[in-house]
C-alpha atoms as a PDB file:
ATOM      1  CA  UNK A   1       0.000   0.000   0.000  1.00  0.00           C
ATOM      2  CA  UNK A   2       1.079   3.743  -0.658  1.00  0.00           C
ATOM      3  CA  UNK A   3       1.889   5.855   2.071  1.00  0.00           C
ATOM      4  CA  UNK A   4      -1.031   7.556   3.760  1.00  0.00           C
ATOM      5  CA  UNK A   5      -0.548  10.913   4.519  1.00  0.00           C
ATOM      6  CA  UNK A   6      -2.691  13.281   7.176  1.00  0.00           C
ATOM      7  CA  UNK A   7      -4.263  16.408   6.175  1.00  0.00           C
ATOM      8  CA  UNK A   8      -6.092  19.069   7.965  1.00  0.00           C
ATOM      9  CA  UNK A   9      -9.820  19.448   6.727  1.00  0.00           C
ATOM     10  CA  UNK A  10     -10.919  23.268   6.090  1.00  0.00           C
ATOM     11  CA  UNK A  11     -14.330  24.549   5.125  1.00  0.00           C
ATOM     12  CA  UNK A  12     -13.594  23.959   1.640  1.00  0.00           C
ATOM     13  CA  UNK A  13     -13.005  20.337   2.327  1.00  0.00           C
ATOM     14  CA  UNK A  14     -17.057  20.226   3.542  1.00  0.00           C
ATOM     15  CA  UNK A  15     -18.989  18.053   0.817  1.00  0.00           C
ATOM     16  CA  UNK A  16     -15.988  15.202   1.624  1.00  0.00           C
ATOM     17  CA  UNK A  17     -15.984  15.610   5.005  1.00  0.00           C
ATOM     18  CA  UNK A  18     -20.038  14.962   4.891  1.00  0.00           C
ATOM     19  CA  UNK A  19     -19.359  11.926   2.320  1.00  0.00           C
ATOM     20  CA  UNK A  20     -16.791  10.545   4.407  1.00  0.00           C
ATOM     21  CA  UNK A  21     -18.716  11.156   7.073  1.00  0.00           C
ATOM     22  CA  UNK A  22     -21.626   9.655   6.423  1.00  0.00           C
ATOM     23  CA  UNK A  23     -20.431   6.725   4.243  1.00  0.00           C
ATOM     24  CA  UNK A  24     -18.303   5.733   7.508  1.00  0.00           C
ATOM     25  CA  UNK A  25     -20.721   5.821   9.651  1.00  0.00           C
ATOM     26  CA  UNK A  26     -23.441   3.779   7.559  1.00  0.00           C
ATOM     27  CA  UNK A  27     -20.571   1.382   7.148  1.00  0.00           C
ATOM     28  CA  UNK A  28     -19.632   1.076  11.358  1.00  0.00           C
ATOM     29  CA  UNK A  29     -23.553   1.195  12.588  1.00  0.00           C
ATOM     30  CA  UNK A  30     -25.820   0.254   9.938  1.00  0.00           C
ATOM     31  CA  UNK A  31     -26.369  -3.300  10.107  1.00  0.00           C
ATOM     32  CA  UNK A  32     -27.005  -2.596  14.535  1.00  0.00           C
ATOM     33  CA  UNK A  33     -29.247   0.440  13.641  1.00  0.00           C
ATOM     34  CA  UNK A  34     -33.085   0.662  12.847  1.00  0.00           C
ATOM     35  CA  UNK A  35     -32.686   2.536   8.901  1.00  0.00           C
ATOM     36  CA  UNK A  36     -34.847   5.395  10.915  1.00  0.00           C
ATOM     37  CA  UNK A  37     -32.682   6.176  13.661  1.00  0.00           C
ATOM     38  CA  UNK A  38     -30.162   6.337  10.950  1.00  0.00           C
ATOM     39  CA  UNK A  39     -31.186   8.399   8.460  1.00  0.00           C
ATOM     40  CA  UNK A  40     -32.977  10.650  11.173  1.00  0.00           C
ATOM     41  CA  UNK A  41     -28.925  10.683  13.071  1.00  0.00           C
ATOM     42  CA  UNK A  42     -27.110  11.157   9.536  1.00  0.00           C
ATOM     43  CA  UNK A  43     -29.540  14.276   8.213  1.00  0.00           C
ATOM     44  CA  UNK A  44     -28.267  16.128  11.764  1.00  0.00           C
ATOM     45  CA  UNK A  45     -25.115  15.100  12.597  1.00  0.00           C
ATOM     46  CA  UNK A  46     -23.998  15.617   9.568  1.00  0.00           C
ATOM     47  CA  UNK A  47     -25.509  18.793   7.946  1.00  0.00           C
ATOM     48  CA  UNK A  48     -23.562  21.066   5.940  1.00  0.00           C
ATOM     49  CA  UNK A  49     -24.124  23.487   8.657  1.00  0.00           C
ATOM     50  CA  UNK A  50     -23.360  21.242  11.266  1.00  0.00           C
ATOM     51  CA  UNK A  51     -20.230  19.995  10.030  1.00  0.00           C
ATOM     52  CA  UNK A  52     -19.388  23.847   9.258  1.00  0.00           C
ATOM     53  CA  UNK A  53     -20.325  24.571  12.871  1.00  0.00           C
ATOM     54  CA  UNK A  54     -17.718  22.138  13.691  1.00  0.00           C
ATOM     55  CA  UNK A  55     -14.965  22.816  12.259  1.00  0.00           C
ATOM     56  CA  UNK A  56     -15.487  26.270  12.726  1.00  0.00           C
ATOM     57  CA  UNK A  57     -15.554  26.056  16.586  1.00  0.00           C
ATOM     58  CA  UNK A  58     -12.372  26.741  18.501  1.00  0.00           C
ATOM     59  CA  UNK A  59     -10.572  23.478  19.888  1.00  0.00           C
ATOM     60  CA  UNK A  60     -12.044  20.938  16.750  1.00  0.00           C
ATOM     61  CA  UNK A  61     -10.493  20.076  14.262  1.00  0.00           C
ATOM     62  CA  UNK A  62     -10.801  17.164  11.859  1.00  0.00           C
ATOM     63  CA  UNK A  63      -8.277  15.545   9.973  1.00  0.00           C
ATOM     64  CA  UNK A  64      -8.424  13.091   6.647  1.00  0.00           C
ATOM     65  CA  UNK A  65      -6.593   9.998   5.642  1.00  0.00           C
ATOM     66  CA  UNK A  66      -5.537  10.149   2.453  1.00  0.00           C
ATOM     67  CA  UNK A  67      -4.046   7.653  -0.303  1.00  0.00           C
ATOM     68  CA  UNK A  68      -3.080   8.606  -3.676  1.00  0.00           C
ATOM     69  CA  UNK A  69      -5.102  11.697  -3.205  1.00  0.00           C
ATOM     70  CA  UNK A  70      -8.632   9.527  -2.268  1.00  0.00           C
ATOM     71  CA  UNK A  71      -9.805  10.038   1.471  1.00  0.00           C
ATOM     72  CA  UNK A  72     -10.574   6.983   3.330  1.00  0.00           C
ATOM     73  CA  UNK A  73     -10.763   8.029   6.308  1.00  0.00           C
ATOM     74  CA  UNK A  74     -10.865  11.068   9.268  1.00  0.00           C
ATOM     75  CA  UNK A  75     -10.403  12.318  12.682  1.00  0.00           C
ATOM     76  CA  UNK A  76     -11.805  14.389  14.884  1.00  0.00           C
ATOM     77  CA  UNK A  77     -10.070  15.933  18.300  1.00  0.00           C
ATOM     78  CA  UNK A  78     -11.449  18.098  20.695  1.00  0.00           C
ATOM     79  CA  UNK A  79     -10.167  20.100  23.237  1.00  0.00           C
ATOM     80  CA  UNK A  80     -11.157  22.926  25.878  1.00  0.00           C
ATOM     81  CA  UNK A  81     -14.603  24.087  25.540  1.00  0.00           C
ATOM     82  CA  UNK A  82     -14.726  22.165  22.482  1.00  0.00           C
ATOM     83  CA  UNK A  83     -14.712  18.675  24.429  1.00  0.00           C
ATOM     84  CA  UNK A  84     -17.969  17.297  24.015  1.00  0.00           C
ATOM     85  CA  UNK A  85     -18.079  16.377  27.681  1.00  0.00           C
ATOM     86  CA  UNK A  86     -15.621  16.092  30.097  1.00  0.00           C
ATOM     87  CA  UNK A  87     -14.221  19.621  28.945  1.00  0.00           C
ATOM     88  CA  UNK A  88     -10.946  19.449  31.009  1.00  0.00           C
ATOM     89  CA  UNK A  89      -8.393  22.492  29.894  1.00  0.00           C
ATOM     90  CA  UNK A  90      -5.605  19.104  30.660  1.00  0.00           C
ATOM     91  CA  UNK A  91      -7.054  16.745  28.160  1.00  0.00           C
ATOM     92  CA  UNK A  92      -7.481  15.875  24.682  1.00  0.00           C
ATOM     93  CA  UNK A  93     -10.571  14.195  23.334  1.00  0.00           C
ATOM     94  CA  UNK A  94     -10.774  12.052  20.273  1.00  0.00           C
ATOM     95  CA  UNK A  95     -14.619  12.418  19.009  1.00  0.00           C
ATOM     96  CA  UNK A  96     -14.135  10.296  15.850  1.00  0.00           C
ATOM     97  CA  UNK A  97     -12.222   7.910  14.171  1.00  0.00           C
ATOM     98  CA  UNK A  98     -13.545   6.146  11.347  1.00  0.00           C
ATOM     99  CA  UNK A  99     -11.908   4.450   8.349  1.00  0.00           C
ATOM    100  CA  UNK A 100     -13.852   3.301   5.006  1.00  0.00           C
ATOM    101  CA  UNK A 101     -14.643  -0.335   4.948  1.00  0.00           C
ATOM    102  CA  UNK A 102     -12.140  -1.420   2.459  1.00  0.00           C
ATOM    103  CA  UNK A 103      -9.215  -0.573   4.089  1.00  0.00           C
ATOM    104  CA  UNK A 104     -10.115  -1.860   7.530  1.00  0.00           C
ATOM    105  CA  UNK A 105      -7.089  -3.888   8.827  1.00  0.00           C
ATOM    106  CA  UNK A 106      -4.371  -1.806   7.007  1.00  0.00           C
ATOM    107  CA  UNK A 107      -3.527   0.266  10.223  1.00  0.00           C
ATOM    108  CA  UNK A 108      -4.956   3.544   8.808  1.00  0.00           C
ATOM    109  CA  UNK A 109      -7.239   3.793  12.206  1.00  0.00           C
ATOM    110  CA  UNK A 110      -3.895   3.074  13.896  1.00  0.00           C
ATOM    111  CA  UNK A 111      -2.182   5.711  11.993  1.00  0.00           C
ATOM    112  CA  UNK A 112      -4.958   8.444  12.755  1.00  0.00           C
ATOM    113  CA  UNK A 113      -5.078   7.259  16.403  1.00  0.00           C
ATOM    114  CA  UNK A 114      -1.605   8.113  16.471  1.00  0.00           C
ATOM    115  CA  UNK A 115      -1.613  11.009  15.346  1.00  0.00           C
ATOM    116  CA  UNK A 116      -3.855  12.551  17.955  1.00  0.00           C
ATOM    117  CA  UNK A 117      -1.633  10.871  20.518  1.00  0.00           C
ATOM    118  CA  UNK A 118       1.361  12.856  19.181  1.00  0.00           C
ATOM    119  CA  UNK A 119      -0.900  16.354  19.256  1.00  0.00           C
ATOM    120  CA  UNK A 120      -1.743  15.272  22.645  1.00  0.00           C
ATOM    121  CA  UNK A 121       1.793  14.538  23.651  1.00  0.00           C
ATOM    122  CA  UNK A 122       3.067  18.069  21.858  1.00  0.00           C
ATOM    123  CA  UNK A 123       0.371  19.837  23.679  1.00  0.00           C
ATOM    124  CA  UNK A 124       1.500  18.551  27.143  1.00  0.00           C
ATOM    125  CA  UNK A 125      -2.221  16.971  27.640  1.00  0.00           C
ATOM    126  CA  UNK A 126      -1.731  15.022  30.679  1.00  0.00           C
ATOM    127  CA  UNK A 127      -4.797  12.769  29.420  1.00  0.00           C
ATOM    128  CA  UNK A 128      -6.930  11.235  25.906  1.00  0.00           C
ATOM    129  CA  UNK A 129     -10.348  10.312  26.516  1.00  0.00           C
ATOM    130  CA  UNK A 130     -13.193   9.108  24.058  1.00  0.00           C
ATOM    131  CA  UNK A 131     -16.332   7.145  24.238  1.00  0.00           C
ATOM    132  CA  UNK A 132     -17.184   4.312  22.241  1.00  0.00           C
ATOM    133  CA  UNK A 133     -20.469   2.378  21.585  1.00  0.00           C
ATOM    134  CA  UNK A 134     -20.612  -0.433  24.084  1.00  0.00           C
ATOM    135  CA  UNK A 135     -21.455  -2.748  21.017  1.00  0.00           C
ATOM    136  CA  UNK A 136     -18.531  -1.907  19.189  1.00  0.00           C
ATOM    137  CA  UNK A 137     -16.435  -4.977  20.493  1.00  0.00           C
ATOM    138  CA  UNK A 138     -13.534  -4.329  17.547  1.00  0.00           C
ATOM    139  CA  UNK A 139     -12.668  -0.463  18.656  1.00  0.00           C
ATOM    140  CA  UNK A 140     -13.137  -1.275  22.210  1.00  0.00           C
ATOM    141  CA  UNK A 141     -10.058  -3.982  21.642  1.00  0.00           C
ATOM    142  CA  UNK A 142      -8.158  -1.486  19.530  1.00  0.00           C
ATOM    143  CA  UNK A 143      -8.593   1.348  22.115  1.00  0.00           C
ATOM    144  CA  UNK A 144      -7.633  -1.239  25.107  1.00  0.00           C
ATOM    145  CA  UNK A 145      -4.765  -2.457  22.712  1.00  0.00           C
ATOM    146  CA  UNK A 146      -3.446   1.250  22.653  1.00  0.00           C
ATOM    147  CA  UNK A 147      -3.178   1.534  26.695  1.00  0.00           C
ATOM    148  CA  UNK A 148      -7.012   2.854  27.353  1.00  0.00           C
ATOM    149  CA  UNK A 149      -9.187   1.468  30.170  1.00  0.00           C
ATOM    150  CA  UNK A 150     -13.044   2.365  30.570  1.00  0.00           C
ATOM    151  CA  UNK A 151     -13.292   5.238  33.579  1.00  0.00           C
ATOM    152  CA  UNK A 152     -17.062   5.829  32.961  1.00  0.00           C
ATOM    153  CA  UNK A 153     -20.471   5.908  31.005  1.00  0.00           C
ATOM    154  CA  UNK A 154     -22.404   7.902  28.912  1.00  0.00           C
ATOM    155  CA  UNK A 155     -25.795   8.409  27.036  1.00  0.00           C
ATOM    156  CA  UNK A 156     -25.361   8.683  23.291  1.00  0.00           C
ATOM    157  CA  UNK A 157     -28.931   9.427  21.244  1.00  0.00           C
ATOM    158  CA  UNK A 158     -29.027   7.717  18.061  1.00  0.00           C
ATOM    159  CA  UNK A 159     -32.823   8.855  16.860  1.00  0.00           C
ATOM    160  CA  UNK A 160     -34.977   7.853  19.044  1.00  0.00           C
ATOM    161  CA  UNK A 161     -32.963   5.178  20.658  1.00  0.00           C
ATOM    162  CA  UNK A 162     -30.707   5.354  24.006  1.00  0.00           C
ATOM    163  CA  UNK A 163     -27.264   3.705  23.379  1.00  0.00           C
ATOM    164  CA  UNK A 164     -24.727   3.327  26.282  1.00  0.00           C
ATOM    165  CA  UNK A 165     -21.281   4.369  25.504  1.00  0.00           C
ATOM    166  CA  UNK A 166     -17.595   3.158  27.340  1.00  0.00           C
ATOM    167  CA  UNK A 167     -16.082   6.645  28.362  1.00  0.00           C
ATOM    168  CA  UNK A 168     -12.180   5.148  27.965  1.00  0.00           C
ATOM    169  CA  UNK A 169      -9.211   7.201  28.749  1.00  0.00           C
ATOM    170  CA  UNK A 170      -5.297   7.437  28.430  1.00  0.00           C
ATOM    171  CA  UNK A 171      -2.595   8.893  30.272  1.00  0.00           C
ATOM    172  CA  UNK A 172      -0.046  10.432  29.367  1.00  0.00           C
ATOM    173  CA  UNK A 173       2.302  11.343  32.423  1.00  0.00           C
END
């Protein structure tokens, strides 16, 4: 495979962002998702203005994956205000990581991940955090893999349905 490389994402970069977005997310939660509670969650969550809302607040910022100039996948870190939570001026939060199907198992999610540990590290965060579905056996491994343990849970509303999420978190002192 060609090296990935790991780009910033700007308002021009919107209608990918929201195809990337949404193709990702259809992809992880689909097949564990009523097709209501998904199309209601993917015509808000990822809006032109939301996603423009988002990257213009201060403290996100997403990220792509790219190979040979195709996206296939993104991040997005949070941190002051911007945390979607906790909201501790000491930690970094990673909102999203989500790879396209197809390249699953070719450590791009490992090479995202990474790269929000080294913004964290440069930034002098003394923690990451993150929730993740409680379903979603395969990131809950690759999060535990990378040194996180589960600290607490959280609500997240997917439509009309109530999903429980693992609050996980890092250290980094």
């Amino acid at each position: 495979m060609e090296k990935v490389s790991i780009s910033r994402v700007t308002l021009t970069d919107i209608d990918v962002l929201q195809t990337i977005g949404k193709q990702t997310f259809i992809e992880t939660f689909a097949p564990h998702n009523s097709e209501q509670n998904m199309t209601r969650y993917l015509e808000d969550g990822f809006s032109r203005q939301k996603l423009t809302d988002e990257i213009n607040t201060d403290g996100s910022v997403f990220y792509f994956a790219q190979l040979e100039g195709r996206v296939i996948g993104y991040l997005k870190i949070n941190t002051g205000a911007a945390q979607t939570e906790i909201q501790d001026s000491n930690a970094l939060e990673i909102e999203r990581i989500y790879v396209v199907q197809e390249y699953h198992g070719r450590k791009v999610g490992q090479l995202l991940y990474e790269w929000a540990i080294q913004i964290a590290y440069e930034r002098k965060f003394d923690y990451v955090w993150l929730g993740v579905w409680e379903h979603n056996t395969k990131a809950i491994r690759f999060y535990e893999k990378n040194g996180f343990v589960p600290f607490d849970k959280h609500v997240f509303i997917l439509g009309d349905d109530e999903q429980t999420d693992i609050m996980m978190k890092k250290s980094l002192k």
